[in-house]
PDB file of N, CA and C in Angstrom:
ATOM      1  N   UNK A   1     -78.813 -69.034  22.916  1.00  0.00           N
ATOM      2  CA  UNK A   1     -79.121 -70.463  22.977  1.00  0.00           C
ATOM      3  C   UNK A   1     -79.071 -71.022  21.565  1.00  0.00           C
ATOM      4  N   UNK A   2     -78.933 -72.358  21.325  1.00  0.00           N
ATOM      5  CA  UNK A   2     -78.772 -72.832  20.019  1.00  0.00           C
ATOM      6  C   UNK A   2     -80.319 -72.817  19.137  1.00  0.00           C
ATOM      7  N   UNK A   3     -80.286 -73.310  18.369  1.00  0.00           N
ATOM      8  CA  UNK A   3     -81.248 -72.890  17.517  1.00  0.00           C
ATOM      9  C   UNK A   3     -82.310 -74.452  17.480  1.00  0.00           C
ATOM     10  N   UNK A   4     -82.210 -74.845  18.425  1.00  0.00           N
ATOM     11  CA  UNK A   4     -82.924 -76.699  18.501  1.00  0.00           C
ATOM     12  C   UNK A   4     -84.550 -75.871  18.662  1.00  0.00           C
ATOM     13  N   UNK A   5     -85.266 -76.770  17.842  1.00  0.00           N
ATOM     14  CA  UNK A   5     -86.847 -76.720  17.975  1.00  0.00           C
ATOM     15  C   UNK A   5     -86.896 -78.046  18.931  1.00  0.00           C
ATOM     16  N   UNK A   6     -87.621 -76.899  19.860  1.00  0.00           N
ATOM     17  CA  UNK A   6     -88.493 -77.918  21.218  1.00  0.00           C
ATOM     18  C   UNK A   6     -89.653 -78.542  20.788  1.00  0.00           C
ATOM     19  N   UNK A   7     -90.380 -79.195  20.908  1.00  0.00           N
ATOM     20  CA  UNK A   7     -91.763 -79.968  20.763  1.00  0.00           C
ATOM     21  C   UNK A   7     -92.741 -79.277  22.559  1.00  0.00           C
ATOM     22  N   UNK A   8     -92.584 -77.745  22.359  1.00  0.00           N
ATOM     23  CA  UNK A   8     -93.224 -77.695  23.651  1.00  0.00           C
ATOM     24  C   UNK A   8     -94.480 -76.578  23.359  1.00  0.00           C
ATOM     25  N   UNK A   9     -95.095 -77.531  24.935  1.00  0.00           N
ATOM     26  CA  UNK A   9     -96.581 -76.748  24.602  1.00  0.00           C
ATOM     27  C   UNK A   9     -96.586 -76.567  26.615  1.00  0.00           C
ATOM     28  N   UNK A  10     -96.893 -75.312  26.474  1.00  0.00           N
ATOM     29  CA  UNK A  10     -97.043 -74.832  27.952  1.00  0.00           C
ATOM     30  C   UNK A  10     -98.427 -75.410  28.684  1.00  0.00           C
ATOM     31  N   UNK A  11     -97.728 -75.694  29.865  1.00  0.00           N
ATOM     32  CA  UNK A  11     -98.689 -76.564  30.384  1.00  0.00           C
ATOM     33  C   UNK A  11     -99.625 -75.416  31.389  1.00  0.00           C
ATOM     34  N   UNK A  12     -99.987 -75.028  31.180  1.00  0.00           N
ATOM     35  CA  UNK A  12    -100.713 -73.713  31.804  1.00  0.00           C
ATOM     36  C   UNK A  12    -101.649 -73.149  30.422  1.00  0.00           C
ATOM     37  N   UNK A  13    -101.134 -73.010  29.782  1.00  0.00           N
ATOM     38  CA  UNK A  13    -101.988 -72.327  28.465  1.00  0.00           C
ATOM     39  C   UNK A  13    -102.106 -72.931  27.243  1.00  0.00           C
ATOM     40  N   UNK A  14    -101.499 -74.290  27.220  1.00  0.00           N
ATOM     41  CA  UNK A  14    -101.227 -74.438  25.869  1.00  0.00           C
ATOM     42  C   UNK A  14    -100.452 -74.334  24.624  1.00  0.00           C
ATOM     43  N   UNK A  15    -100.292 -72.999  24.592  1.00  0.00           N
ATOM     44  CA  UNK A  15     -99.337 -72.512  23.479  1.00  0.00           C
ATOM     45  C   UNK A  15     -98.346 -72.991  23.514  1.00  0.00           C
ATOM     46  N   UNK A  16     -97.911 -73.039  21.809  1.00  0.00           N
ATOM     47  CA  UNK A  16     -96.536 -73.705  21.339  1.00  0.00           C
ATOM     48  C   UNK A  16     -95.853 -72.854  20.914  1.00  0.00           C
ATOM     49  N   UNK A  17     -95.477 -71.245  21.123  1.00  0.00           N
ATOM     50  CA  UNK A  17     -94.428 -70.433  20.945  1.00  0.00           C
ATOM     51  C   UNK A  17     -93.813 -70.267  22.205  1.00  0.00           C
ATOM     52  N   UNK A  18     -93.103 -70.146  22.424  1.00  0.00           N
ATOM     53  CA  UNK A  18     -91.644 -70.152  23.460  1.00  0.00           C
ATOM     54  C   UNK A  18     -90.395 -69.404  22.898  1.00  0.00           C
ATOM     55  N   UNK A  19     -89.810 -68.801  24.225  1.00  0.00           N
ATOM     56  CA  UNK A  19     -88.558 -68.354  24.109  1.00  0.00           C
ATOM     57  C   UNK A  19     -87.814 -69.086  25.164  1.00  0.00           C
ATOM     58  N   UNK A  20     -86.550 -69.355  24.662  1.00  0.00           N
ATOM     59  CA  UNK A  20     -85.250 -70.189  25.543  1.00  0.00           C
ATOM     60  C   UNK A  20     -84.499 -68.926  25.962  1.00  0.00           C
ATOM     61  N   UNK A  21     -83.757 -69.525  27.411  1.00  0.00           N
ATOM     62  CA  UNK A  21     -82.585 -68.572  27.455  1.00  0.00           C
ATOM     63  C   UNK A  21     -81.968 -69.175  28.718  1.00  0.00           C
ATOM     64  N   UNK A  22     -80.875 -68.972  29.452  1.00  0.00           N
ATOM     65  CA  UNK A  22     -80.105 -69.637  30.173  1.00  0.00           C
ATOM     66  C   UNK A  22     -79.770 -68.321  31.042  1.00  0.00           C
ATOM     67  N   UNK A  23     -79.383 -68.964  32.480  1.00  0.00           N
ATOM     68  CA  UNK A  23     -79.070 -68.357  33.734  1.00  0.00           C
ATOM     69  C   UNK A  23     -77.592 -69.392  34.112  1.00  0.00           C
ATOM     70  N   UNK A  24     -76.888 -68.837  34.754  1.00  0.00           N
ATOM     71  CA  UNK A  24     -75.714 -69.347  36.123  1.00  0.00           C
ATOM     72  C   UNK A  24     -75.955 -68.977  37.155  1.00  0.00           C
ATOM     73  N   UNK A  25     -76.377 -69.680  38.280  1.00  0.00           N
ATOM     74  CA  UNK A  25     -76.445 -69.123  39.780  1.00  0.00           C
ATOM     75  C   UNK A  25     -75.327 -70.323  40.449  1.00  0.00           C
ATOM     76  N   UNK A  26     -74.660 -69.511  41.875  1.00  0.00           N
ATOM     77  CA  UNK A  26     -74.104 -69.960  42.846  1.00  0.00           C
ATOM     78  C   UNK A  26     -74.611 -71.299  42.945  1.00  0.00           C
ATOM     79  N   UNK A  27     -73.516 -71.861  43.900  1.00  0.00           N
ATOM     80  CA  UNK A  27     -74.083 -73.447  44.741  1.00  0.00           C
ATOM     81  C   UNK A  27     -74.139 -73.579  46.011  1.00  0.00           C
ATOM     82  N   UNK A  28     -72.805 -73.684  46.445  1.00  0.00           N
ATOM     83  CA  UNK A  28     -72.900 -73.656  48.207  1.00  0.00           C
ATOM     84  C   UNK A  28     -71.879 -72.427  48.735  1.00  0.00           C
ATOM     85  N   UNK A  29     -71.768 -72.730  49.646  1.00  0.00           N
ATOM     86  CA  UNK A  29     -70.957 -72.153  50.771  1.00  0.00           C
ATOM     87  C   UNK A  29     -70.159 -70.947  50.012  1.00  0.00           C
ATOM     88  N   UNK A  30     -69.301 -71.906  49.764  1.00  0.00           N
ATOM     89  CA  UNK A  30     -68.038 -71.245  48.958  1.00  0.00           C
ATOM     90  C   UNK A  30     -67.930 -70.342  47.354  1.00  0.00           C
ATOM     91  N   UNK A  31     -68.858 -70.841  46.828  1.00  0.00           N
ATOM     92  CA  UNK A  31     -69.201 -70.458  45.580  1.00  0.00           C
ATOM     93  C   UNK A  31     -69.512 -69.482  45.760  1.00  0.00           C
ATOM     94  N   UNK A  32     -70.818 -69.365  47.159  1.00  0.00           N
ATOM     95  CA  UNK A  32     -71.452 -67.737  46.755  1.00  0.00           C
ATOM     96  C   UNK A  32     -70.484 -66.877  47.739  1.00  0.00           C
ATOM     97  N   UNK A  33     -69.495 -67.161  48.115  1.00  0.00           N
ATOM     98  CA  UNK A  33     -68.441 -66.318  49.423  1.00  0.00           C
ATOM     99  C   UNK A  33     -67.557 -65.674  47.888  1.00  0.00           C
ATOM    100  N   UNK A  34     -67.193 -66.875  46.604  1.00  0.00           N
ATOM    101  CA  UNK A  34     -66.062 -66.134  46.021  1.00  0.00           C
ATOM    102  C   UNK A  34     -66.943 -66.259  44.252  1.00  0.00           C
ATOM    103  N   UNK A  35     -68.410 -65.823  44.781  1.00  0.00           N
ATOM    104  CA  UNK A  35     -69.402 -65.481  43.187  1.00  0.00           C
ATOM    105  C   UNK A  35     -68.833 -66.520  41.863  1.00  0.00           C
ATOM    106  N   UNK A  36     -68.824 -67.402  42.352  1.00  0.00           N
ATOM    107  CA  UNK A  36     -68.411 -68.546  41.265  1.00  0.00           C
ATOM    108  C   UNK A  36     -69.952 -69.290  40.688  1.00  0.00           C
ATOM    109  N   UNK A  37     -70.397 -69.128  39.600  1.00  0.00           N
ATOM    110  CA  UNK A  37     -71.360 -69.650  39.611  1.00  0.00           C
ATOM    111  C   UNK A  37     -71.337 -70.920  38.596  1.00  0.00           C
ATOM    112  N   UNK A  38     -71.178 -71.604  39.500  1.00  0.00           N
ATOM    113  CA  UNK A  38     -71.252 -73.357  38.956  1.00  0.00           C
ATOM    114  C   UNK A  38     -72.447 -73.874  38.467  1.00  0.00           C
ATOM    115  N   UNK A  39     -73.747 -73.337  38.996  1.00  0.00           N
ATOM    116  CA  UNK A  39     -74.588 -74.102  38.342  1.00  0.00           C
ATOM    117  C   UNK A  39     -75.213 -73.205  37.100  1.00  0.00           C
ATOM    118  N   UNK A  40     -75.835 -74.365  35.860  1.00  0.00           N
ATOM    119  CA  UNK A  40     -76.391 -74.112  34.896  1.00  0.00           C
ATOM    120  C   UNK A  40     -77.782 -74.143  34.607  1.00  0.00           C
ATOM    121  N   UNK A  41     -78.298 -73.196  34.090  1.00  0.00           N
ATOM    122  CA  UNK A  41     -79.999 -74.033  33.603  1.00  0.00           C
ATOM    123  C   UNK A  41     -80.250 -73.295  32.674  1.00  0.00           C
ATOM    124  N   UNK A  42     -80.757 -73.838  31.996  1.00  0.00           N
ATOM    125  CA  UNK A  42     -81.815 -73.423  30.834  1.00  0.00           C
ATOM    126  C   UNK A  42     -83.510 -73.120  30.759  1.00  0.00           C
ATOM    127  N   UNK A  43     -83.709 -72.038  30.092  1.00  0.00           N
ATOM    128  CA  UNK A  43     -85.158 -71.657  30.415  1.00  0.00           C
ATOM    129  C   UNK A  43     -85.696 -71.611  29.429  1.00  0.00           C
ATOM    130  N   UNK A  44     -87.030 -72.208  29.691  1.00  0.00           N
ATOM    131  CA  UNK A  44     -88.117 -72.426  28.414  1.00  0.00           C
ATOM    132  C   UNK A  44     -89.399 -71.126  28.755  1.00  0.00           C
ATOM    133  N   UNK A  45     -89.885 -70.116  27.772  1.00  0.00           N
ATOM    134  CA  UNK A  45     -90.678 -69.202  28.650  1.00  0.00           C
ATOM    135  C   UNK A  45     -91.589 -69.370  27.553  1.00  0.00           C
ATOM    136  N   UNK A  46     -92.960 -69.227  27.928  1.00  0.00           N
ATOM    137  CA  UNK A  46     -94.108 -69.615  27.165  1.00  0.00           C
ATOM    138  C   UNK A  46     -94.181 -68.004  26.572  1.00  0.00           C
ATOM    139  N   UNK A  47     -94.641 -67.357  25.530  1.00  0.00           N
ATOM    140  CA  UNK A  47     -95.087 -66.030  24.909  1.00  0.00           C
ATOM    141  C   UNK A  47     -95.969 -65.670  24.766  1.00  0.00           C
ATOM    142  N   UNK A  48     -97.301 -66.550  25.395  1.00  0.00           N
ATOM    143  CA  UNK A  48     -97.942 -66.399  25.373  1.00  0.00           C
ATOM    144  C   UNK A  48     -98.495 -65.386  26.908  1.00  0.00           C
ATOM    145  N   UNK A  49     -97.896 -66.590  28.178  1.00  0.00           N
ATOM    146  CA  UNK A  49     -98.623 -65.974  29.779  1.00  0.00           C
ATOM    147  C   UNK A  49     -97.481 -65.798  30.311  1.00  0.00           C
ATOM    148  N   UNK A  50     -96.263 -66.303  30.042  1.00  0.00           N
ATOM    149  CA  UNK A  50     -94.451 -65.812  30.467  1.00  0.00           C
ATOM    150  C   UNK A  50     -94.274 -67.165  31.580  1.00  0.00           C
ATOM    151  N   UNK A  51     -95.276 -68.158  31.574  1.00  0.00           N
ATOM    152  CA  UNK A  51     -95.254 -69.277  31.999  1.00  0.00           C
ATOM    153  C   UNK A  51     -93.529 -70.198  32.259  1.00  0.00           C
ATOM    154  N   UNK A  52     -92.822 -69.850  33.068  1.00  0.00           N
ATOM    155  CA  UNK A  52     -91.469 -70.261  32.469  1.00  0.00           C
ATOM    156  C   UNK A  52     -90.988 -71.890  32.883  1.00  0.00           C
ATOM    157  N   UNK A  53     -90.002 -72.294  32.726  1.00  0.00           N
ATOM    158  CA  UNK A  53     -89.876 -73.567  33.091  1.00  0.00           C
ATOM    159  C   UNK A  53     -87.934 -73.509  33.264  1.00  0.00           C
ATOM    160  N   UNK A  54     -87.585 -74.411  34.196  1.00  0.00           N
ATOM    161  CA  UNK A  54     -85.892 -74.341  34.278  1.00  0.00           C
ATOM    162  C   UNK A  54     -85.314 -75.573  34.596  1.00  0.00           C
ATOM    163  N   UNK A  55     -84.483 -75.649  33.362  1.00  0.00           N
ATOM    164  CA  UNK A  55     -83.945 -77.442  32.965  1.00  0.00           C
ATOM    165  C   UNK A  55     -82.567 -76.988  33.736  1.00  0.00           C
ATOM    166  N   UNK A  56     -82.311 -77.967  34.003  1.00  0.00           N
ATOM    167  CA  UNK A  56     -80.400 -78.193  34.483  1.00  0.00           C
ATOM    168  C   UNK A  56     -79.813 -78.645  32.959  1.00  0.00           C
ATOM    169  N   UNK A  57     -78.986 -77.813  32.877  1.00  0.00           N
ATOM    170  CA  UNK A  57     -78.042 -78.262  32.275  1.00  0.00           C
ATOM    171  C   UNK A  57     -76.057 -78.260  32.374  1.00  0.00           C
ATOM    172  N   UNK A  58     -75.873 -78.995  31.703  1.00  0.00           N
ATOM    173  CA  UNK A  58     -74.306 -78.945  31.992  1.00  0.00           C
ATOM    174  C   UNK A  58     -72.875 -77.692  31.933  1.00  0.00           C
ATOM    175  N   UNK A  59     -72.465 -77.603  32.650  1.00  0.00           N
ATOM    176  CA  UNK A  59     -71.306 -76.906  32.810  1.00  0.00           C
ATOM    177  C   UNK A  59     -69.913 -77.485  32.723  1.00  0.00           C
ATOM    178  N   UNK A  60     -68.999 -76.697  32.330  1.00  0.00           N
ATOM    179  CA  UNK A  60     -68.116 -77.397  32.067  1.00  0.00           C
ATOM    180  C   UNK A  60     -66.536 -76.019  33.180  1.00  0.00           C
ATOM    181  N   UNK A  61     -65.851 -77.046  33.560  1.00  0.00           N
ATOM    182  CA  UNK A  61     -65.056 -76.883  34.293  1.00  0.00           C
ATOM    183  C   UNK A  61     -64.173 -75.429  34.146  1.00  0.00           C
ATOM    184  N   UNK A  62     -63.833 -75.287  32.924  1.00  0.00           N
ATOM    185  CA  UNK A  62     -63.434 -74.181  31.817  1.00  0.00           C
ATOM    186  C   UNK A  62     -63.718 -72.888  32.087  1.00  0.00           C
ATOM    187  N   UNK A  63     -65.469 -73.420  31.931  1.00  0.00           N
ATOM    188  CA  UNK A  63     -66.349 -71.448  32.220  1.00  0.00           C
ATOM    189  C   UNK A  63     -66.656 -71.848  33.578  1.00  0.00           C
ATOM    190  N   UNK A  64     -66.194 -72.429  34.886  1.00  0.00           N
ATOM    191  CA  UNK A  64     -66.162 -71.902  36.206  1.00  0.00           C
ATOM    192  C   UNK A  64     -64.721 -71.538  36.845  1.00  0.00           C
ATOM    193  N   UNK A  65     -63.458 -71.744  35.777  1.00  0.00           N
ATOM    194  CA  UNK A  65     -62.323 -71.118  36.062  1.00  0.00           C
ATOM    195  C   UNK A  65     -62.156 -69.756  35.749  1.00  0.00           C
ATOM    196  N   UNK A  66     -62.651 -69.693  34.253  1.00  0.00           N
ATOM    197  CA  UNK A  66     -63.119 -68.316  33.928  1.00  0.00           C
ATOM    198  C   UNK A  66     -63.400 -67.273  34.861  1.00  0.00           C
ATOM    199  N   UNK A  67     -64.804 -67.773  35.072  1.00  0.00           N
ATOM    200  CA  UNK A  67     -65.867 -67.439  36.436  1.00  0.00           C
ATOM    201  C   UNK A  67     -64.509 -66.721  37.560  1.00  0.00           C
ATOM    202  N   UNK A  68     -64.189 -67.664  37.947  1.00  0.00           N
ATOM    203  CA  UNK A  68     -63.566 -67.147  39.176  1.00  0.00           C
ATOM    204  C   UNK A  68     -62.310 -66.383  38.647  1.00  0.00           C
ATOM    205  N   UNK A  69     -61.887 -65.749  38.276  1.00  0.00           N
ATOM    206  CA  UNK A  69     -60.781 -64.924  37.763  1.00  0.00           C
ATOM    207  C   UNK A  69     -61.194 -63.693  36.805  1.00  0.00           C
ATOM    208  N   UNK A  70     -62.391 -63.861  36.658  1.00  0.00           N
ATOM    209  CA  UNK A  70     -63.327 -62.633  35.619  1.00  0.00           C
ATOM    210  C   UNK A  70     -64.415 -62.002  36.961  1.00  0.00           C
ATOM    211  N   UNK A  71     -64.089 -62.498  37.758  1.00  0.00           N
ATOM    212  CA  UNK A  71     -64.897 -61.745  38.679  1.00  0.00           C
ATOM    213  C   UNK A  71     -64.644 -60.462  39.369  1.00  0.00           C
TER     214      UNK A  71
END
């Protein structure tokens, strides 16, 4: 993940140390028939209680052609 400082404080404990990291999972029908994983998110995990949190973020057309031919 890039190196951006969050302004985050876990809403469960408080604490302001965190680790980021990102997932791709399937979408519909078809995606999970030929493991294409179109969708994006990003994860915020507290270090303190593992409290995690999962943003959407963007994908780009590129790494789901990839996707389907690296599979």
């Amino acid at each position: 993940m890039n190196n951006v400082q969050l302004k985050y404080t876990c809403p469960k404990c408080n604490n302001k140390t965190y680790k980021t990291g990102e997932i791709r999972t399937t979408g519909g029908f078809w995606t999970k028939i030929f493991n294409i994983q179109n969708k994006k998110f990003t994860s915020v995990t507290c270090e303190r209680c593992s409290y995690t949190e999962f943003y959407k973020a963007p994908t780009k057309a590129l790494s789901n052609i990839f996707d389907f031919f690296a599979n």
